[in-house]
PDB file of N, CA and C in Angstrom:
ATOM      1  N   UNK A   1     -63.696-193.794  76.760  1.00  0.00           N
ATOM      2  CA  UNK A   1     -63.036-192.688  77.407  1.00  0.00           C
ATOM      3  C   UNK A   1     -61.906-192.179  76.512  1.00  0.00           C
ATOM      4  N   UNK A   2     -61.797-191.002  76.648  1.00  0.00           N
ATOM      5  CA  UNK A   2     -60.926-190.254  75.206  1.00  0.00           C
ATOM      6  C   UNK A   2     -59.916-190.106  76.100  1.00  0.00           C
ATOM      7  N   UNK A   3     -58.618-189.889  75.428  1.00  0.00           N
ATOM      8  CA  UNK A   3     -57.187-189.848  76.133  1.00  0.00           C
ATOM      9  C   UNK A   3     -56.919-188.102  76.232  1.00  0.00           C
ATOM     10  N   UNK A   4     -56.757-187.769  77.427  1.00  0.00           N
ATOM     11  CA  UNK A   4     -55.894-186.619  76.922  1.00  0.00           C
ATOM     12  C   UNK A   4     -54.884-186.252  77.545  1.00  0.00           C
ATOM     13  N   UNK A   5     -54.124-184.890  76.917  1.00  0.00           N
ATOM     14  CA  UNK A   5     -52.412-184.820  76.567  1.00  0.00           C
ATOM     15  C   UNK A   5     -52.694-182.926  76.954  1.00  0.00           C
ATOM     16  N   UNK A   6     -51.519-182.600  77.031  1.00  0.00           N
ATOM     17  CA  UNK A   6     -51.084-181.189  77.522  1.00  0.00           C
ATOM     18  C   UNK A   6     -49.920-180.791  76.389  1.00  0.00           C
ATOM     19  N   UNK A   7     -50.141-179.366  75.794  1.00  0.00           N
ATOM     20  CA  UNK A   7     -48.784-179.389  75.056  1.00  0.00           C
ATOM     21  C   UNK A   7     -48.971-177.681  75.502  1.00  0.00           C
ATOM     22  N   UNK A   8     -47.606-177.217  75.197  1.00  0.00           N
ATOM     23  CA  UNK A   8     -47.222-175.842  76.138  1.00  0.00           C
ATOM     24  C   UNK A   8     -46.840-174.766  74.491  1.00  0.00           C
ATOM     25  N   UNK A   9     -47.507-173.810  75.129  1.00  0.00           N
ATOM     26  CA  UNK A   9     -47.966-172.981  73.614  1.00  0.00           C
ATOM     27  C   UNK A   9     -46.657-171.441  73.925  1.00  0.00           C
ATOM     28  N   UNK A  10     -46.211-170.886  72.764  1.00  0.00           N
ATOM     29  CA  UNK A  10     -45.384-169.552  73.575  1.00  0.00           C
ATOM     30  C   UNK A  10     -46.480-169.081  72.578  1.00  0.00           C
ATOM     31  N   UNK A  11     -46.780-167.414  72.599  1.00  0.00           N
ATOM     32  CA  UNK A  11     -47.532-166.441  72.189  1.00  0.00           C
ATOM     33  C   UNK A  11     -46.562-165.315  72.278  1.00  0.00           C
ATOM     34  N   UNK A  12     -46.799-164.696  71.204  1.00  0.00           N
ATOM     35  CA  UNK A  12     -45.899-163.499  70.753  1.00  0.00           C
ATOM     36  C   UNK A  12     -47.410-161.887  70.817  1.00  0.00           C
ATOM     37  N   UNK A  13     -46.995-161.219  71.590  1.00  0.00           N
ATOM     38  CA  UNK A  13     -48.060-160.320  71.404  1.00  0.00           C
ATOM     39  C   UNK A  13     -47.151-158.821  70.913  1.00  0.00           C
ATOM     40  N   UNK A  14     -48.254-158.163  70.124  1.00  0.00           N
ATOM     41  CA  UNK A  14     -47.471-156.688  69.820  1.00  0.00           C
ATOM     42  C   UNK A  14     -48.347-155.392  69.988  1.00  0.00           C
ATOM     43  N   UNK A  15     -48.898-154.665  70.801  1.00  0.00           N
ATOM     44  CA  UNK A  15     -49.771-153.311  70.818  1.00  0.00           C
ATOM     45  C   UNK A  15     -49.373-152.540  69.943  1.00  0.00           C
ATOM     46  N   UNK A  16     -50.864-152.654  69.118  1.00  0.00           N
ATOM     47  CA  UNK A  16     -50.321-151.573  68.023  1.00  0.00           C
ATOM     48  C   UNK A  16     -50.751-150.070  68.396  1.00  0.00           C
ATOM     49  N   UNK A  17     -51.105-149.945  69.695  1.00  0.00           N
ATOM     50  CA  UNK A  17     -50.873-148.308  70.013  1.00  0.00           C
ATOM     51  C   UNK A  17     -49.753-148.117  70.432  1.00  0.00           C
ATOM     52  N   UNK A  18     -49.019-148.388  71.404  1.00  0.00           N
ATOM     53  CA  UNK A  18     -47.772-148.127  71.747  1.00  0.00           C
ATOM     54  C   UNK A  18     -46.626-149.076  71.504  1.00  0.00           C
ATOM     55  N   UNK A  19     -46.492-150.344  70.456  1.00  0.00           N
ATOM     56  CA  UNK A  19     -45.454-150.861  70.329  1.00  0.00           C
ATOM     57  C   UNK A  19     -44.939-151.707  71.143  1.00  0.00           C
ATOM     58  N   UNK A  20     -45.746-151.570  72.457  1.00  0.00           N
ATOM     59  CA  UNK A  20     -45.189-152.625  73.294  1.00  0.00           C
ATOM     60  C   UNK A  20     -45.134-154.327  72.723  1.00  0.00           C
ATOM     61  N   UNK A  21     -44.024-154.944  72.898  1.00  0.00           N
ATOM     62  CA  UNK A  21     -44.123-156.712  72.538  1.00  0.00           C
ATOM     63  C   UNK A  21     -43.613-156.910  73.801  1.00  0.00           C
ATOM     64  N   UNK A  22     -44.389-158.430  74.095  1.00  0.00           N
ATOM     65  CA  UNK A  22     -43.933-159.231  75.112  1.00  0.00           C
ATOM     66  C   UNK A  22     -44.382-160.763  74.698  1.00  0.00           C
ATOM     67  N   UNK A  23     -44.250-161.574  75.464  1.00  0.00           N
ATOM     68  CA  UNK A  23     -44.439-162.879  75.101  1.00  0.00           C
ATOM     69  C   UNK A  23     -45.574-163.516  76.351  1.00  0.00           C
ATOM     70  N   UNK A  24     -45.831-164.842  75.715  1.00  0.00           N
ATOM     71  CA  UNK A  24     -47.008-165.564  77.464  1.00  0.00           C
ATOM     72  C   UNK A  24     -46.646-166.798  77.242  1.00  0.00           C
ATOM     73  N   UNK A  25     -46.915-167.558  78.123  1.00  0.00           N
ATOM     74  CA  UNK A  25     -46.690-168.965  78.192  1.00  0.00           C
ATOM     75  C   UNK A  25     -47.825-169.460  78.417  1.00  0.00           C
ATOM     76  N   UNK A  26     -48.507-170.431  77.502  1.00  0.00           N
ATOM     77  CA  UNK A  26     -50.153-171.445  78.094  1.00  0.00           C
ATOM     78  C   UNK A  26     -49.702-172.689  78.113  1.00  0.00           C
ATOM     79  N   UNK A  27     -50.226-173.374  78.596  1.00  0.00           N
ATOM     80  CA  UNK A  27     -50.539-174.923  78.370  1.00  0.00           C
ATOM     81  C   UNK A  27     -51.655-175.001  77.672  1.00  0.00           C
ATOM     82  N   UNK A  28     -51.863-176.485  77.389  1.00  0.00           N
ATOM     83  CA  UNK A  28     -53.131-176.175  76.113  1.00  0.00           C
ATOM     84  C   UNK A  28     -53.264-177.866  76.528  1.00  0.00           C
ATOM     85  N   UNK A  29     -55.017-178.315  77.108  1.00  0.00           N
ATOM     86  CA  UNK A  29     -55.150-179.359  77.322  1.00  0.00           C
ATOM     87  C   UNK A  29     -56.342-179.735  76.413  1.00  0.00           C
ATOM     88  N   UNK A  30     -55.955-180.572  75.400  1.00  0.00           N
ATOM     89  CA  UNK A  30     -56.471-181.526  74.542  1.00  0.00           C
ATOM     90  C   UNK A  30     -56.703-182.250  75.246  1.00  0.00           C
ATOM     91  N   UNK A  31     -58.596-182.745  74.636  1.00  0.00           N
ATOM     92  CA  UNK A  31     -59.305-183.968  75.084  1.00  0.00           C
ATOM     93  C   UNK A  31     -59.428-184.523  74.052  1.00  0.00           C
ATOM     94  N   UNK A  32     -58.937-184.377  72.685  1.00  0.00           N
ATOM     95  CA  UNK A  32     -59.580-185.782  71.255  1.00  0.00           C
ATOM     96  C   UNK A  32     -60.245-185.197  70.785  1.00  0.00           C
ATOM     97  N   UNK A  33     -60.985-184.279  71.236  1.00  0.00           N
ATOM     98  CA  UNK A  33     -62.250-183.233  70.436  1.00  0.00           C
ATOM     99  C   UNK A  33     -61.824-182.222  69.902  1.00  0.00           C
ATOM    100  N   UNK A  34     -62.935-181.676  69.457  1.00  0.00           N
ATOM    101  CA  UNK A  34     -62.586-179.896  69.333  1.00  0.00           C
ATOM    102  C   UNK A  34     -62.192-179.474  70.046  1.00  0.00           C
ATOM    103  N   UNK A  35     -62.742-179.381  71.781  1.00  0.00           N
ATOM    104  CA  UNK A  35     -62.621-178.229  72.338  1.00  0.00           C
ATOM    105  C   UNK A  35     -61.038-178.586  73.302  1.00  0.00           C
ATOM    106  N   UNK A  36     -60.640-177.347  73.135  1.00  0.00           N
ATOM    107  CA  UNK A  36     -58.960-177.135  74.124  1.00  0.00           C
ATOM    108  C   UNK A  36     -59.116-176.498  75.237  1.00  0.00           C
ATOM    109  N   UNK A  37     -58.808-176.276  76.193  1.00  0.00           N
ATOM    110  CA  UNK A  37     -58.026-175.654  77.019  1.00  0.00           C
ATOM    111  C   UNK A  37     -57.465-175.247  77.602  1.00  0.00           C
ATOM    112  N   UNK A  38     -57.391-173.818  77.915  1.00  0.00           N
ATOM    113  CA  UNK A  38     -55.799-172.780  77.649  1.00  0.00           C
ATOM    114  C   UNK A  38     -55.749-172.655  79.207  1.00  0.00           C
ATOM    115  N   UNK A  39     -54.545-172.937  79.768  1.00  0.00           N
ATOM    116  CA  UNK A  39     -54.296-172.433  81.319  1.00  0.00           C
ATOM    117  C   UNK A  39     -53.334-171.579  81.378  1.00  0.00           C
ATOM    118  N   UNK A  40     -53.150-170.650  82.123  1.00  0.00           N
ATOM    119  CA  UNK A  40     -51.789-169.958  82.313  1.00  0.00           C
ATOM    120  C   UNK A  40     -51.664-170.057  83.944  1.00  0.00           C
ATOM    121  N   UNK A  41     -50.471-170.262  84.413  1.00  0.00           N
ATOM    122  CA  UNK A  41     -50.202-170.339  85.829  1.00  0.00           C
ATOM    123  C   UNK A  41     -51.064-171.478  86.520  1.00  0.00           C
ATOM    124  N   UNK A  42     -51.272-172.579  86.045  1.00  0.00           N
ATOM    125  CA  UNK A  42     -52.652-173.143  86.378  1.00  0.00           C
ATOM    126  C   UNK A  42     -54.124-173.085  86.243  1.00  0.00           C
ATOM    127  N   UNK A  43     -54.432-171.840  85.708  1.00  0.00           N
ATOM    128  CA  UNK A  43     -55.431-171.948  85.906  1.00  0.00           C
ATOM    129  C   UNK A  43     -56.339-171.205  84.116  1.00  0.00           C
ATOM    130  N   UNK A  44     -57.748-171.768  84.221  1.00  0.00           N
ATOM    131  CA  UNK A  44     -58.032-171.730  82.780  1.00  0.00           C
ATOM    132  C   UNK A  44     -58.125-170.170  82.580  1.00  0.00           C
ATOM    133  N   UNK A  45     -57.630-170.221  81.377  1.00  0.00           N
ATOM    134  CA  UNK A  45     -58.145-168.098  81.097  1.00  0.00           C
ATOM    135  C   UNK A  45     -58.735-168.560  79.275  1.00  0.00           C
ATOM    136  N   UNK A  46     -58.785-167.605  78.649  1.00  0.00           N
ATOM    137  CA  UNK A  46     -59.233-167.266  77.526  1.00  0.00           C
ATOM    138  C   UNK A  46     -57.980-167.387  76.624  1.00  0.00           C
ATOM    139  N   UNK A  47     -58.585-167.999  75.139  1.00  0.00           N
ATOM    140  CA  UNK A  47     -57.701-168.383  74.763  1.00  0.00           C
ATOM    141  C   UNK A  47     -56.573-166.836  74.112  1.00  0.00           C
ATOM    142  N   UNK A  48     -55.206-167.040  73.744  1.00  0.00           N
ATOM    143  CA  UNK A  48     -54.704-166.544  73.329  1.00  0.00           C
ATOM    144  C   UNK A  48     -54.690-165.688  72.061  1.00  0.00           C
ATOM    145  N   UNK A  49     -55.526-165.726  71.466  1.00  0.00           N
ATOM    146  CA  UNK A  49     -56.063-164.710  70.365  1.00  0.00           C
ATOM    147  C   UNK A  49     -57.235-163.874  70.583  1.00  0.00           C
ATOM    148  N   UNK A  50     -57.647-163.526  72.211  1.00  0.00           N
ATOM    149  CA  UNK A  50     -58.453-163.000  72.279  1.00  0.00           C
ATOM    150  C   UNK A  50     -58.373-162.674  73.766  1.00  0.00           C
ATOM    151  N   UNK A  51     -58.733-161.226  74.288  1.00  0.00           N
ATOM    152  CA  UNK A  51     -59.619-161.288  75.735  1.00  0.00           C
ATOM    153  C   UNK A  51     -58.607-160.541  76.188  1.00  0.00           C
ATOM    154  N   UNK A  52     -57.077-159.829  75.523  1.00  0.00           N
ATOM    155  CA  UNK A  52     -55.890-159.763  76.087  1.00  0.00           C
ATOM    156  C   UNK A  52     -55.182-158.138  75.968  1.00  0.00           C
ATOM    157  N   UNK A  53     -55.173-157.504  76.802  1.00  0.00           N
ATOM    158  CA  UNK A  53     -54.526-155.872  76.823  1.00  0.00           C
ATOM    159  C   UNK A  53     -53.270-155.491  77.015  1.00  0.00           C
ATOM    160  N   UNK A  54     -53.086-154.632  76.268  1.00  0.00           N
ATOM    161  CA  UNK A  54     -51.677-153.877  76.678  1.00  0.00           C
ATOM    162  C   UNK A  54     -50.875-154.398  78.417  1.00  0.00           C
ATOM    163  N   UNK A  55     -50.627-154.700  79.117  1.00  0.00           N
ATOM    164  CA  UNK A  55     -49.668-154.357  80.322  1.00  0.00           C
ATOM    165  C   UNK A  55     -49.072-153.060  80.491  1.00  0.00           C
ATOM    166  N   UNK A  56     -48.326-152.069  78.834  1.00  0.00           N
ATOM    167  CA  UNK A  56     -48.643-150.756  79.491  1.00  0.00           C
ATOM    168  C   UNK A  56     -49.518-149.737  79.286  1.00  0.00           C
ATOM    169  N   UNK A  57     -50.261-149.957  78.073  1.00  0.00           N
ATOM    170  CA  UNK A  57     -51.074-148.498  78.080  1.00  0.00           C
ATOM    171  C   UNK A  57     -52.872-149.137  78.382  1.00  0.00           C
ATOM    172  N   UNK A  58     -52.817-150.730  77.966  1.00  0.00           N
ATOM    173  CA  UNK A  58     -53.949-151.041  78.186  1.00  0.00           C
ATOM    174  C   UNK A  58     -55.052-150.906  77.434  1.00  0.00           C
ATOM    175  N   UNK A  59     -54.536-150.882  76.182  1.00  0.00           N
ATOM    176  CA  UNK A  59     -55.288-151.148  75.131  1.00  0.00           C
ATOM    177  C   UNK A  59     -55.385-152.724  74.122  1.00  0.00           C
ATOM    178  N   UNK A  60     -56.237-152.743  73.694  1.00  0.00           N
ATOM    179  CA  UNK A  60     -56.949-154.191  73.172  1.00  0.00           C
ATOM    180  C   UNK A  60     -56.368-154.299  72.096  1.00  0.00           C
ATOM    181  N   UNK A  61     -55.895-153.323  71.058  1.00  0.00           N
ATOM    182  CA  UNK A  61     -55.570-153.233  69.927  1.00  0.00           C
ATOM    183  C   UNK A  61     -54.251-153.806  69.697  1.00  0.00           C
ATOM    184  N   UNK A  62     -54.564-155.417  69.735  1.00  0.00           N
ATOM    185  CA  UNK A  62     -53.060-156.172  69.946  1.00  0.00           C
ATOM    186  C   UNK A  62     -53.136-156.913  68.759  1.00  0.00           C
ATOM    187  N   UNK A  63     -51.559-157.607  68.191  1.00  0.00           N
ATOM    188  CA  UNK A  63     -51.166-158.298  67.242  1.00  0.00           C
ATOM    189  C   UNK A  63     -50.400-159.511  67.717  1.00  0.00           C
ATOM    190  N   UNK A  64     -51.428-160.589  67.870  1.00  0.00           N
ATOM    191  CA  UNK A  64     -50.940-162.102  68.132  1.00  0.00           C
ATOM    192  C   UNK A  64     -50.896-163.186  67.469  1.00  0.00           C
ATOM    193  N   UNK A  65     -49.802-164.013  67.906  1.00  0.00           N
ATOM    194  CA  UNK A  65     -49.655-164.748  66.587  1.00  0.00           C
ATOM    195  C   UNK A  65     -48.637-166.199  67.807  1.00  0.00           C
ATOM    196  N   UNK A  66     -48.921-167.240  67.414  1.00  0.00           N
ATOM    197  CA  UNK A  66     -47.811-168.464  68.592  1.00  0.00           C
ATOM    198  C   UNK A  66     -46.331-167.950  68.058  1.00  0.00           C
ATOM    199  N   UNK A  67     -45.478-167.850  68.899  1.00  0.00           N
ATOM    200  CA  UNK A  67     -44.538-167.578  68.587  1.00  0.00           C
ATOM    201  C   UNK A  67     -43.232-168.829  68.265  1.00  0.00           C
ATOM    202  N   UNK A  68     -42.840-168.238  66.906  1.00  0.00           N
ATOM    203  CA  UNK A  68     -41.616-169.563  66.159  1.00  0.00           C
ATOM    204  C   UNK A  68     -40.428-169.247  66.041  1.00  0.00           C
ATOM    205  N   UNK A  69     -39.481-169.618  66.903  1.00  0.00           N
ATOM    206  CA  UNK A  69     -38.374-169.382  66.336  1.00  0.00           C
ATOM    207  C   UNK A  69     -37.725-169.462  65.144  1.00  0.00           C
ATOM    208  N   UNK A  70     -37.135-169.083  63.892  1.00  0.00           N
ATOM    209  CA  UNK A  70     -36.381-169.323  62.987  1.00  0.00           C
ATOM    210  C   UNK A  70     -35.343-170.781  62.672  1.00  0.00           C
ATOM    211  N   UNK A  71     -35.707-171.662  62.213  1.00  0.00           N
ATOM    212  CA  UNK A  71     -35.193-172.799  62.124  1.00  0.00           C
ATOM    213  C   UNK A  71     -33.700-172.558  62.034  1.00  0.00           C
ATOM    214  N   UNK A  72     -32.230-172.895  62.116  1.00  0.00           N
ATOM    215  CA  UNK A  72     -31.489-172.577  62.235  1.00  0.00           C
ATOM    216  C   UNK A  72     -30.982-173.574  60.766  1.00  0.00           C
ATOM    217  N   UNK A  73     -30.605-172.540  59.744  1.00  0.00           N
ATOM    218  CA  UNK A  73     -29.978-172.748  58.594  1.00  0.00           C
ATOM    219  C   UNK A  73     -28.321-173.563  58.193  1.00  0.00           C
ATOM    220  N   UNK A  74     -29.018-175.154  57.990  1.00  0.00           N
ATOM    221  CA  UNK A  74     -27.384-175.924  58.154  1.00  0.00           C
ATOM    222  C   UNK A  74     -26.511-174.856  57.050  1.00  0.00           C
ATOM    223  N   UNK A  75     -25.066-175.187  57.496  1.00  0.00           N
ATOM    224  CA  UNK A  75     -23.965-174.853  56.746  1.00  0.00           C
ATOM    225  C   UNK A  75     -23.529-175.734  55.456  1.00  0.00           C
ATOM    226  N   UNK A  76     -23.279-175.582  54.481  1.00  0.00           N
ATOM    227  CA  UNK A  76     -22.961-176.036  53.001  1.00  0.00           C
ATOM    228  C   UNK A  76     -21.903-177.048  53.532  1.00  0.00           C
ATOM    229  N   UNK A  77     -22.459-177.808  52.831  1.00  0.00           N
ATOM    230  CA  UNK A  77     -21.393-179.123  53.053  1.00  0.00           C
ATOM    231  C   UNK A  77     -20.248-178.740  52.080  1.00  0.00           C
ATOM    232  N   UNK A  78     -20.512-177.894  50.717  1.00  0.00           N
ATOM    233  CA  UNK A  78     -19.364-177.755  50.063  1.00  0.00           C
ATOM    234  C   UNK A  78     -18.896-176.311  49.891  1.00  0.00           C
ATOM    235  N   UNK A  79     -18.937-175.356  50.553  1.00  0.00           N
ATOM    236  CA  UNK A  79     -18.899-173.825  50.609  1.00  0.00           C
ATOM    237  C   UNK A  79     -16.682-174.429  50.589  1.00  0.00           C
ATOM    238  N   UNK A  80     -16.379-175.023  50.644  1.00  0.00           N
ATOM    239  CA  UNK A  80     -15.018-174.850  50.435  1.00  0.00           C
ATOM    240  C   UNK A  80     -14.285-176.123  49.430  1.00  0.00           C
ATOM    241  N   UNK A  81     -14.733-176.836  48.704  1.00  0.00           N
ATOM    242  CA  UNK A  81     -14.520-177.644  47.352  1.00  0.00           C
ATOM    243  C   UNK A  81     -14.584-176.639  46.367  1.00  0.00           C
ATOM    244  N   UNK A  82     -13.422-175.436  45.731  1.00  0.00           N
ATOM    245  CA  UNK A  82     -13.861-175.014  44.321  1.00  0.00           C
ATOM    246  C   UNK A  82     -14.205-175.721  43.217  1.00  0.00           C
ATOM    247  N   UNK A  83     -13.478-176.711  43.124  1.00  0.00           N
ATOM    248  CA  UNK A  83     -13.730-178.128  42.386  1.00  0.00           C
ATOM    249  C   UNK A  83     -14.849-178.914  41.689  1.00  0.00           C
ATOM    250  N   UNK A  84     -15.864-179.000  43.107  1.00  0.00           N
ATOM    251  CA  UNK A  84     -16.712-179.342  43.237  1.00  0.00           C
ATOM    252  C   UNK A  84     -18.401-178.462  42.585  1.00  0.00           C
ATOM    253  N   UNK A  85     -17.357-177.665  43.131  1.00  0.00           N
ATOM    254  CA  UNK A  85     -18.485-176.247  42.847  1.00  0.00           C
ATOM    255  C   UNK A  85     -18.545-175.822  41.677  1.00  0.00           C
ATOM    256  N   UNK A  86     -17.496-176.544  40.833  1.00  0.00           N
ATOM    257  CA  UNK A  86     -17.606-175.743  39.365  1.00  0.00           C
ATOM    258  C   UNK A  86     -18.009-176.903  38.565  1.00  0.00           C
ATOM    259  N   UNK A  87     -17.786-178.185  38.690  1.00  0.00           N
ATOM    260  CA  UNK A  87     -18.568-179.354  38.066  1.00  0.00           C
ATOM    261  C   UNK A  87     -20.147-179.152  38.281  1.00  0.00           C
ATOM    262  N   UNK A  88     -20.782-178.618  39.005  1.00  0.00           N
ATOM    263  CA  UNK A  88     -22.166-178.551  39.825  1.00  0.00           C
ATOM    264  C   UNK A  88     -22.497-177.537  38.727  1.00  0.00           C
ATOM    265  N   UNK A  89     -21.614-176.370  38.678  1.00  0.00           N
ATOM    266  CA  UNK A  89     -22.377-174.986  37.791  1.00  0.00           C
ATOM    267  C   UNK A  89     -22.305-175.973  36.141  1.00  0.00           C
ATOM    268  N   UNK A  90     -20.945-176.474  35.801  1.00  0.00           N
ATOM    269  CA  UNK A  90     -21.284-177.154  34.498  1.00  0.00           C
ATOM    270  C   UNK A  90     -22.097-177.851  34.266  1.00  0.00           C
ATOM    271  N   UNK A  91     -22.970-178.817  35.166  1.00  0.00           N
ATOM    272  CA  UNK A  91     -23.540-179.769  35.179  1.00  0.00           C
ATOM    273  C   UNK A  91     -25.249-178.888  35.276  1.00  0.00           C
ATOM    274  N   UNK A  92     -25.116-177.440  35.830  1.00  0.00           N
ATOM    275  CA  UNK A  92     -25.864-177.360  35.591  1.00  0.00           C
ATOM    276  C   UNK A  92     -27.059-177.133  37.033  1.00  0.00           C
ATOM    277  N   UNK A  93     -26.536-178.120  38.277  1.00  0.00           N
ATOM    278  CA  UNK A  93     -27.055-178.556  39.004  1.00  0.00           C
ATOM    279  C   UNK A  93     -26.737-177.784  40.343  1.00  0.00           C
ATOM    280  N   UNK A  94     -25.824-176.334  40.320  1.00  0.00           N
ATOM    281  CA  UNK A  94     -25.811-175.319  41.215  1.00  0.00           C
ATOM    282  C   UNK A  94     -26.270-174.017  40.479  1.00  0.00           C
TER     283      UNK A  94
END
C-alpha cells in the first residue's frame, strides 16, 4: 500500500485578452505515482494549467504559471566596515 500526502499549490493566472490577473488555491493529492490530484474547495477539478477562463471577459487565452514569491534578500553583514571593505577590494575578493 503506497502512502499518500496533500501539499497546497498557489497559481498565478494572467488573460492575455484583457489583462485580468488573479490567483487560485489547489491542494494537490499525491499517491507515490505519477498520477496527482488537484482539488479546489474540496472537490477534484482539472489541473491548473489547463481547462481555466477569464472570470471577466471569459476567455481561455490565459498565462499560468504556480505562483513564487521573491525570496527575501539578506542584508550585508558588512555594508558599514569601510575597513573591511577595502581589504576585500585589495585582496581582490569584493
Amino acid at each position: 500500500m503506497r502512502e499518500t500526502w496533500t501539499s497546497h499549490e498557489a497559481w498565478a493566472y494572467e488573460c492575455q485578452s484583457c489583462g485580468n490577473r488573479w490567483q487560485e488555491q489547489f491542494d494537490v493529492v499525491h499517491d507515490g505515482r505519477a498520477a496527482t490530484v488537484y482539488t479546489s474547495d474540496g472537490r477534484p477539478c482539472v489541473p491548473p494549467w489547463t481547462g481555466h477562463d477569464c472570470p471577466d471577459c471569459h476567455s481561455g487565452n490565459l498565462y499560468s504559471a504556480p505562483y513564487q514569491r521573491s525570496p527575501a534578500v539578506p542584508r550585508s553583514r558588512h555594508d558599514g566596515d569601510p575597513r573591511l571593505m577595502s581589504r576585500l577590494r585589495r585582496l581582490h575578493a569584493w
